[in-house]
N, C-alpha and C. Protein backbone atom coordinates (compact mmCIF):
# COMPACT_ATOMS: atom_id res chain seq x y z
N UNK A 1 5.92 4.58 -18.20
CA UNK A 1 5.07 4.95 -17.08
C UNK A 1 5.67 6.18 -16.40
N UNK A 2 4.83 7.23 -16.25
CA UNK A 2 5.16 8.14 -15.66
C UNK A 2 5.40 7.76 -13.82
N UNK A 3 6.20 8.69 -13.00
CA UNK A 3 6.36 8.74 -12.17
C UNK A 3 5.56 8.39 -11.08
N UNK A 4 5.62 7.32 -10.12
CA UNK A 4 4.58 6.87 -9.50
C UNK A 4 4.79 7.45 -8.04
N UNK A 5 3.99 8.58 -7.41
CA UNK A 5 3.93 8.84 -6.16
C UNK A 5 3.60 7.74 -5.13
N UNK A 6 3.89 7.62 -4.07
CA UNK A 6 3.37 6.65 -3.24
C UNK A 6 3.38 7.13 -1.77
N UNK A 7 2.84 7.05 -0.85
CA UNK A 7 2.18 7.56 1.01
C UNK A 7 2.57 6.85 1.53
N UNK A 8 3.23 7.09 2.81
CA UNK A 8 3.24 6.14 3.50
C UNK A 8 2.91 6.84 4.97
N UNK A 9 2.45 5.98 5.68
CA UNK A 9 1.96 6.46 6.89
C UNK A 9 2.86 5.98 8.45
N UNK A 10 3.29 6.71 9.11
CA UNK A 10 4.18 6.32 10.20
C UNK A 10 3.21 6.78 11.58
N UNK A 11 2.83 6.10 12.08
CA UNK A 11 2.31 6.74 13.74
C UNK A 11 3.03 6.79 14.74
N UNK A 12 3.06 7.32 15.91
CA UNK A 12 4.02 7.05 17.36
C UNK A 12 3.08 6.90 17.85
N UNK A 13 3.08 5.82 18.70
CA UNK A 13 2.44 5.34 19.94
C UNK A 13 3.16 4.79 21.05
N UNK A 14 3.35 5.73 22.07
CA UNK A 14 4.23 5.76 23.23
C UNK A 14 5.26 5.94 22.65
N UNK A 15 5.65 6.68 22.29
CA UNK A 15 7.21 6.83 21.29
C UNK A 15 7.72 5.84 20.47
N UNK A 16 6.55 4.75 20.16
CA UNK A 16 7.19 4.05 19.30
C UNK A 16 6.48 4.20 18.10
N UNK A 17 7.40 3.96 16.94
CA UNK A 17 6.63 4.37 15.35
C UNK A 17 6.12 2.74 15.26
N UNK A 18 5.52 3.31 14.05
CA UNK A 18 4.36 1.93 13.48
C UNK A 18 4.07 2.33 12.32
N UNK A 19 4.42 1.53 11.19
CA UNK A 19 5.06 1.68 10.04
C UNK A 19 3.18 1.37 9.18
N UNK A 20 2.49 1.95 8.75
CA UNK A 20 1.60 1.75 7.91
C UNK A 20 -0.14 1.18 8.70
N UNK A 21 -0.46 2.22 10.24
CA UNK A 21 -0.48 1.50 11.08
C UNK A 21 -2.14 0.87 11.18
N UNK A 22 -2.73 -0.09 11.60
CA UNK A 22 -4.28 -0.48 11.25
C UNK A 22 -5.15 0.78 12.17
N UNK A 23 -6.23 0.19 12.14
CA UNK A 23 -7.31 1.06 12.62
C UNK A 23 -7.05 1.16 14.04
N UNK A 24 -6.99 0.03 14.77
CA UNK A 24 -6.78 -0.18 15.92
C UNK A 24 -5.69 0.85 16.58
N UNK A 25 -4.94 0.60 15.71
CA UNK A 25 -3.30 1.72 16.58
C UNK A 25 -3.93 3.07 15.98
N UNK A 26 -4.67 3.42 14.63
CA UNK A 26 -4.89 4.95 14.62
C UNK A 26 -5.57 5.61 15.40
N UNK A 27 -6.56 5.17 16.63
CA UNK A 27 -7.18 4.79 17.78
C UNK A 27 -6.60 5.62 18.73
N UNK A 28 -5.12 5.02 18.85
CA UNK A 28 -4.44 5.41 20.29
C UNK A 28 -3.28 5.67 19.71
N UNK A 29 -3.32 6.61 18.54
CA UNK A 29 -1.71 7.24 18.06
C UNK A 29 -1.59 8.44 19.12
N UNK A 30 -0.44 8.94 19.32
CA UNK A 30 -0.03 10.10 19.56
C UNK A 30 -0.01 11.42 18.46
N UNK A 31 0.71 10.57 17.48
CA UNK A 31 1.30 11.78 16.45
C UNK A 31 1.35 10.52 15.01
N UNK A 32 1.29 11.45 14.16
CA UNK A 32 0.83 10.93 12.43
C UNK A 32 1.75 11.85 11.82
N UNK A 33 2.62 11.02 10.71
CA UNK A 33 3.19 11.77 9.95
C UNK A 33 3.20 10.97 8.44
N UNK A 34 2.69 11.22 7.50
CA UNK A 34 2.42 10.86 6.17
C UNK A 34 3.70 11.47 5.19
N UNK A 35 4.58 10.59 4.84
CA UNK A 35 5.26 10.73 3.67
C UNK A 35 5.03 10.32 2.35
N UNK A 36 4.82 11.33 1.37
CA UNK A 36 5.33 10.36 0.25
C UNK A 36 6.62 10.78 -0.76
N UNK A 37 6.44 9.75 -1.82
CA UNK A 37 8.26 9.67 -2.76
C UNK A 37 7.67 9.43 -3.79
N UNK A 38 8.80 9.83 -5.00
CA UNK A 38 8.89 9.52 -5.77
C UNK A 38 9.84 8.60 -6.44
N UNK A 39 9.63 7.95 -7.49
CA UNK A 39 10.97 6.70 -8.31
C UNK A 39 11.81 7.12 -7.40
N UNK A 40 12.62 8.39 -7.59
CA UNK A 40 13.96 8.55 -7.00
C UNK A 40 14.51 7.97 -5.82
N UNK A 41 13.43 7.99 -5.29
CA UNK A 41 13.70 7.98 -3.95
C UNK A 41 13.02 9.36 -2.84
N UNK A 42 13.10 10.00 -3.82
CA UNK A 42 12.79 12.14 -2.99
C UNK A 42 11.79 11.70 -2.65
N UNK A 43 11.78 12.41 -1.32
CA UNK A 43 10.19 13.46 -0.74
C UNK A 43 10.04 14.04 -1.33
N UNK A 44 8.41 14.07 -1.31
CA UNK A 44 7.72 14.99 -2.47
C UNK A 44 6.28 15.70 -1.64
N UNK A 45 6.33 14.99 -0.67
CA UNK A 45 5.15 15.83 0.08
C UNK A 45 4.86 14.99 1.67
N UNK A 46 4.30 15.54 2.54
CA UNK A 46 4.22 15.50 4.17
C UNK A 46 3.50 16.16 4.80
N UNK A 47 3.01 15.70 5.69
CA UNK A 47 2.20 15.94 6.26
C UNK A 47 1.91 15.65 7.90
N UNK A 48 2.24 16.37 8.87
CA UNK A 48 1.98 15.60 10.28
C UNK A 48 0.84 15.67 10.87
N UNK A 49 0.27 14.77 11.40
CA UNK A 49 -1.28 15.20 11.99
C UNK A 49 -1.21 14.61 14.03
N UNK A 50 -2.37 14.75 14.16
CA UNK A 50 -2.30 14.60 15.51
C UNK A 50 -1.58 15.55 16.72
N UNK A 51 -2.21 15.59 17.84
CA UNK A 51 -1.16 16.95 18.27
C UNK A 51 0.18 16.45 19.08
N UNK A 52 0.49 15.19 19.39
CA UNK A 52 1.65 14.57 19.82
C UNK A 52 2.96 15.28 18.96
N UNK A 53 3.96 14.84 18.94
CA UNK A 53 5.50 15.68 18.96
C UNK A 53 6.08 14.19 18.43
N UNK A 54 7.05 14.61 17.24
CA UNK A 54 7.88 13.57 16.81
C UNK A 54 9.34 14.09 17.03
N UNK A 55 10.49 13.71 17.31
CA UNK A 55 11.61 13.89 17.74
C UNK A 55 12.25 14.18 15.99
N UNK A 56 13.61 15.08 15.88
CA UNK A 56 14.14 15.13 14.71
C UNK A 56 14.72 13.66 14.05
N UNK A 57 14.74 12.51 15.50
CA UNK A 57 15.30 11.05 14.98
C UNK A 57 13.95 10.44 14.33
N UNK A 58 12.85 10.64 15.08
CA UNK A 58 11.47 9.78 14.86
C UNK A 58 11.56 10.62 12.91
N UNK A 59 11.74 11.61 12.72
CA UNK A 59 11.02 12.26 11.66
C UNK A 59 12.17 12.02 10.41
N UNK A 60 13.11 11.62 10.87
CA UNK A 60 14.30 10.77 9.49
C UNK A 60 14.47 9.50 9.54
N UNK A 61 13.92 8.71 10.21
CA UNK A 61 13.29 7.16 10.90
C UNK A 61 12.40 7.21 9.85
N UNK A 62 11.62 8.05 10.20
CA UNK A 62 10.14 7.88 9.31
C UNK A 62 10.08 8.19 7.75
N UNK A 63 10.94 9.31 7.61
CA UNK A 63 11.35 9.30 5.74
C UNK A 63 12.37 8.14 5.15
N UNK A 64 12.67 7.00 6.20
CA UNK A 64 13.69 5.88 5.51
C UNK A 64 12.71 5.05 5.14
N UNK A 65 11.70 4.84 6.31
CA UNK A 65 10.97 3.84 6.00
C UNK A 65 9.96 4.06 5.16
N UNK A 66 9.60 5.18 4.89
CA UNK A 66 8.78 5.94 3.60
C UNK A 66 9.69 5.66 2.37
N UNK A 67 10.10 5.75 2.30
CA UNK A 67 11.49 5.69 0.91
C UNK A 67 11.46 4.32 0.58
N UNK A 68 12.04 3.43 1.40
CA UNK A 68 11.95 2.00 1.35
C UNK A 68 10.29 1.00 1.23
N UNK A 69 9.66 1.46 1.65
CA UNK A 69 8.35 1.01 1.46
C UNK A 69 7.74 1.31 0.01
N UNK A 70 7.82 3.24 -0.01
CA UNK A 70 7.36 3.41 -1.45
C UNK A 70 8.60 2.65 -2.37
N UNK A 71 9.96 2.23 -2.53
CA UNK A 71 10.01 1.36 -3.64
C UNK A 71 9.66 -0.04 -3.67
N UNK A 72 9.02 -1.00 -2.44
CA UNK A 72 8.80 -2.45 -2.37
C UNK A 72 6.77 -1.87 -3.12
N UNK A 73 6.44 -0.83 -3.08
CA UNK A 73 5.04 -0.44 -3.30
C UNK A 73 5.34 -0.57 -4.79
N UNK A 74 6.26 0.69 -5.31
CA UNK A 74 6.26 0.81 -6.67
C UNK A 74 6.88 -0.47 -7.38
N UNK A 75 7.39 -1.50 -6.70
CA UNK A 75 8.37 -2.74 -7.33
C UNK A 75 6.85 -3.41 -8.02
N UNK A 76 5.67 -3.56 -7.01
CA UNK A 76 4.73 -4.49 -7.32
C UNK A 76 3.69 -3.83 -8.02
N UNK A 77 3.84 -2.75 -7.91
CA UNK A 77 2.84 -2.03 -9.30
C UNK A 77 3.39 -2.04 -10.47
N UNK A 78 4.91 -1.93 -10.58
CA UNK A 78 5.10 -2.72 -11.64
C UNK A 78 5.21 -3.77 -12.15
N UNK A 79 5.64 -4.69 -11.58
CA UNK A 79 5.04 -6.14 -12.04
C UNK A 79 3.71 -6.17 -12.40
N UNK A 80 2.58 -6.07 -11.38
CA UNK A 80 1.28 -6.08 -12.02
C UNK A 80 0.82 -5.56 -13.06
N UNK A 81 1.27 -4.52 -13.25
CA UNK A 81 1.11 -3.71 -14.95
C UNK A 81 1.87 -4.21 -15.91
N UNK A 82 3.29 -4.82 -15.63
CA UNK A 82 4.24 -5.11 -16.95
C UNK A 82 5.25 -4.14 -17.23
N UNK A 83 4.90 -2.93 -16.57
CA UNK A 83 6.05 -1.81 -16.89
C UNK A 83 6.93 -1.52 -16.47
């Protein structure tokens, strides 16, 4: 299997992040920042939206939990496939 990209989505609301967040919190985000990774672990692409402000801590907060999410993502796409 080739290399599986995977997104993950972080919001701040009142300065607090929210890890993948529902409709409800995309509502009343401040600021949006979309990571994704590859196997490795690497960033491979990003994106911030919203006009709110993420701090240099909020924005390496947010590529751990991008990193760690995309491999519990890619763990279960592989199981489901077999590969």
């Amino acid at each position: 299997m080739s290399k599986i990209p995977i997104s993950v989505t972080i919001a701040s609301i009142n300065n607090t992040l929210v890890l993948d967040p529902t409709e409800e919190e995309e509502a009343v985000m401040d600021a949006r920042i979309t990571l994704d990774t590859e196997d490795g672990g690497n960033l491979c692409a990003g994106q911030k939206g919203e006009p709110g402000t993420l701090t240099p801590e909020q924005i390496l907060t947010a590529a751990e939990w991008s990193i760690a999410r995309g491999k519990e993502v890619r763990k279960q796409i592989k199981e489901a496939t077999g590969a």
